[in-house]
Protein backbone atom coordinates (compact mmCIF):
# COMPACT_ATOMS: atom_id res chain seq x y z
CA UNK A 1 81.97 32.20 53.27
CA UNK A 2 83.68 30.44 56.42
CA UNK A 3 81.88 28.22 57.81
CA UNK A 4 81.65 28.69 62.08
CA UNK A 5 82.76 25.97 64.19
CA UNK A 6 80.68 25.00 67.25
CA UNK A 7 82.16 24.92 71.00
CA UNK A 8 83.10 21.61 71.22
CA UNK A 9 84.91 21.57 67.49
CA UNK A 10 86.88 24.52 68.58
CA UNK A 11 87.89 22.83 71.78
CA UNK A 12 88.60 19.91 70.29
CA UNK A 13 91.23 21.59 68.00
CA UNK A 14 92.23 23.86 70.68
CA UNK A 15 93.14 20.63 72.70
CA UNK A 16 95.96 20.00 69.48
CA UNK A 17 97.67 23.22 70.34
CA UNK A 18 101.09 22.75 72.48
CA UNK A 19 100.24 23.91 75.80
CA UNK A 20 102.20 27.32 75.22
CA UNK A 21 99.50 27.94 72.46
CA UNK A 22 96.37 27.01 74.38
CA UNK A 23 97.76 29.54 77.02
CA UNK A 24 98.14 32.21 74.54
CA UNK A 25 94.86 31.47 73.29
CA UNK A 26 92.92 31.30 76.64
CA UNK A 27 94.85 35.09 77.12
CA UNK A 28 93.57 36.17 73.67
CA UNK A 29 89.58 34.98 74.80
CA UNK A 30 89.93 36.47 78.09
CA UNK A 31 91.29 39.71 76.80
CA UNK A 32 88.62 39.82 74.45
CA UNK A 33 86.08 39.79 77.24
CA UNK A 34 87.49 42.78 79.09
CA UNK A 35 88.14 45.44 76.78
CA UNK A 36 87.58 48.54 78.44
CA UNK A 37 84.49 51.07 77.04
CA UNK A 38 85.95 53.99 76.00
CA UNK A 39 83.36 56.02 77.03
CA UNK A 40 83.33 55.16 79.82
CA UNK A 41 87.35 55.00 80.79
CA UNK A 42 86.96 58.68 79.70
CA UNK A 43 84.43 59.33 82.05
CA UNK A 44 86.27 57.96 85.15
CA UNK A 45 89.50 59.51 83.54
CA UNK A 46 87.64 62.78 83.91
CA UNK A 47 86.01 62.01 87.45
CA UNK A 48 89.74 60.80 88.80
CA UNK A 49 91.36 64.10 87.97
CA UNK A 50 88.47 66.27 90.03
CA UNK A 51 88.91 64.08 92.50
CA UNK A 52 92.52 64.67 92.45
CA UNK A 53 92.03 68.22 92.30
CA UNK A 54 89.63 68.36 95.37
CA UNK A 55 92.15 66.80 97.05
CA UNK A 56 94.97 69.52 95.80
CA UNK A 57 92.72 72.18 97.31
CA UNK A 58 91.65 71.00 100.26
CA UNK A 59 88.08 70.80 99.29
CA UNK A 60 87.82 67.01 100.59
CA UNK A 61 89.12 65.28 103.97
CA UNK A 62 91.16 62.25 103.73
CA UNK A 63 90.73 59.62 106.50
CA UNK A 64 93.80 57.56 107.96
CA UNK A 65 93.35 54.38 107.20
CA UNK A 66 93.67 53.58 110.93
CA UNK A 67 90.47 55.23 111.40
CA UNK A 68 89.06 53.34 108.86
CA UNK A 69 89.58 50.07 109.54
CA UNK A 70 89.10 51.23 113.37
CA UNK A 71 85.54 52.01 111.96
CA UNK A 72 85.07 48.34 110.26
CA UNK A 73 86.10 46.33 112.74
């Protein structure tokens, strides 16, 4: 059984890496904190393409962006 390492043991050895390594270890953690749901990607996947439809068609009206920052201001 491996035995888990505590914050400041892991930092400690992290702090031993060359500095190319710490970098591709602080892009492995923060990778691991934004992986996409699934479900929900395919949700918005499916939303996006009506969207893009409605648009197609006509069914929406676009706004200039002019306008809309005209609005904001």
């Amino acid at each position: 059984m491996k035995k888990l390492m505590d914050t400041k043991t892991i930092l400690s050895e992290a702090l031993h890496l060359r500095p190319a390594e710490r970098l591709h270890l602080i892009e492995l953690l923060t990778h691991s904190l934004s992986k996409p749901d699934e479900k929900i990607e395919q949700i918005w996947a499916v939303e996006s393409e009506k969207r893009f439809k409605a648009l197609e068609e006509g069914k929406v009206k676009t706004i200039p962006l002019k306008e809309i920052i005209q609005r904001y201001k």
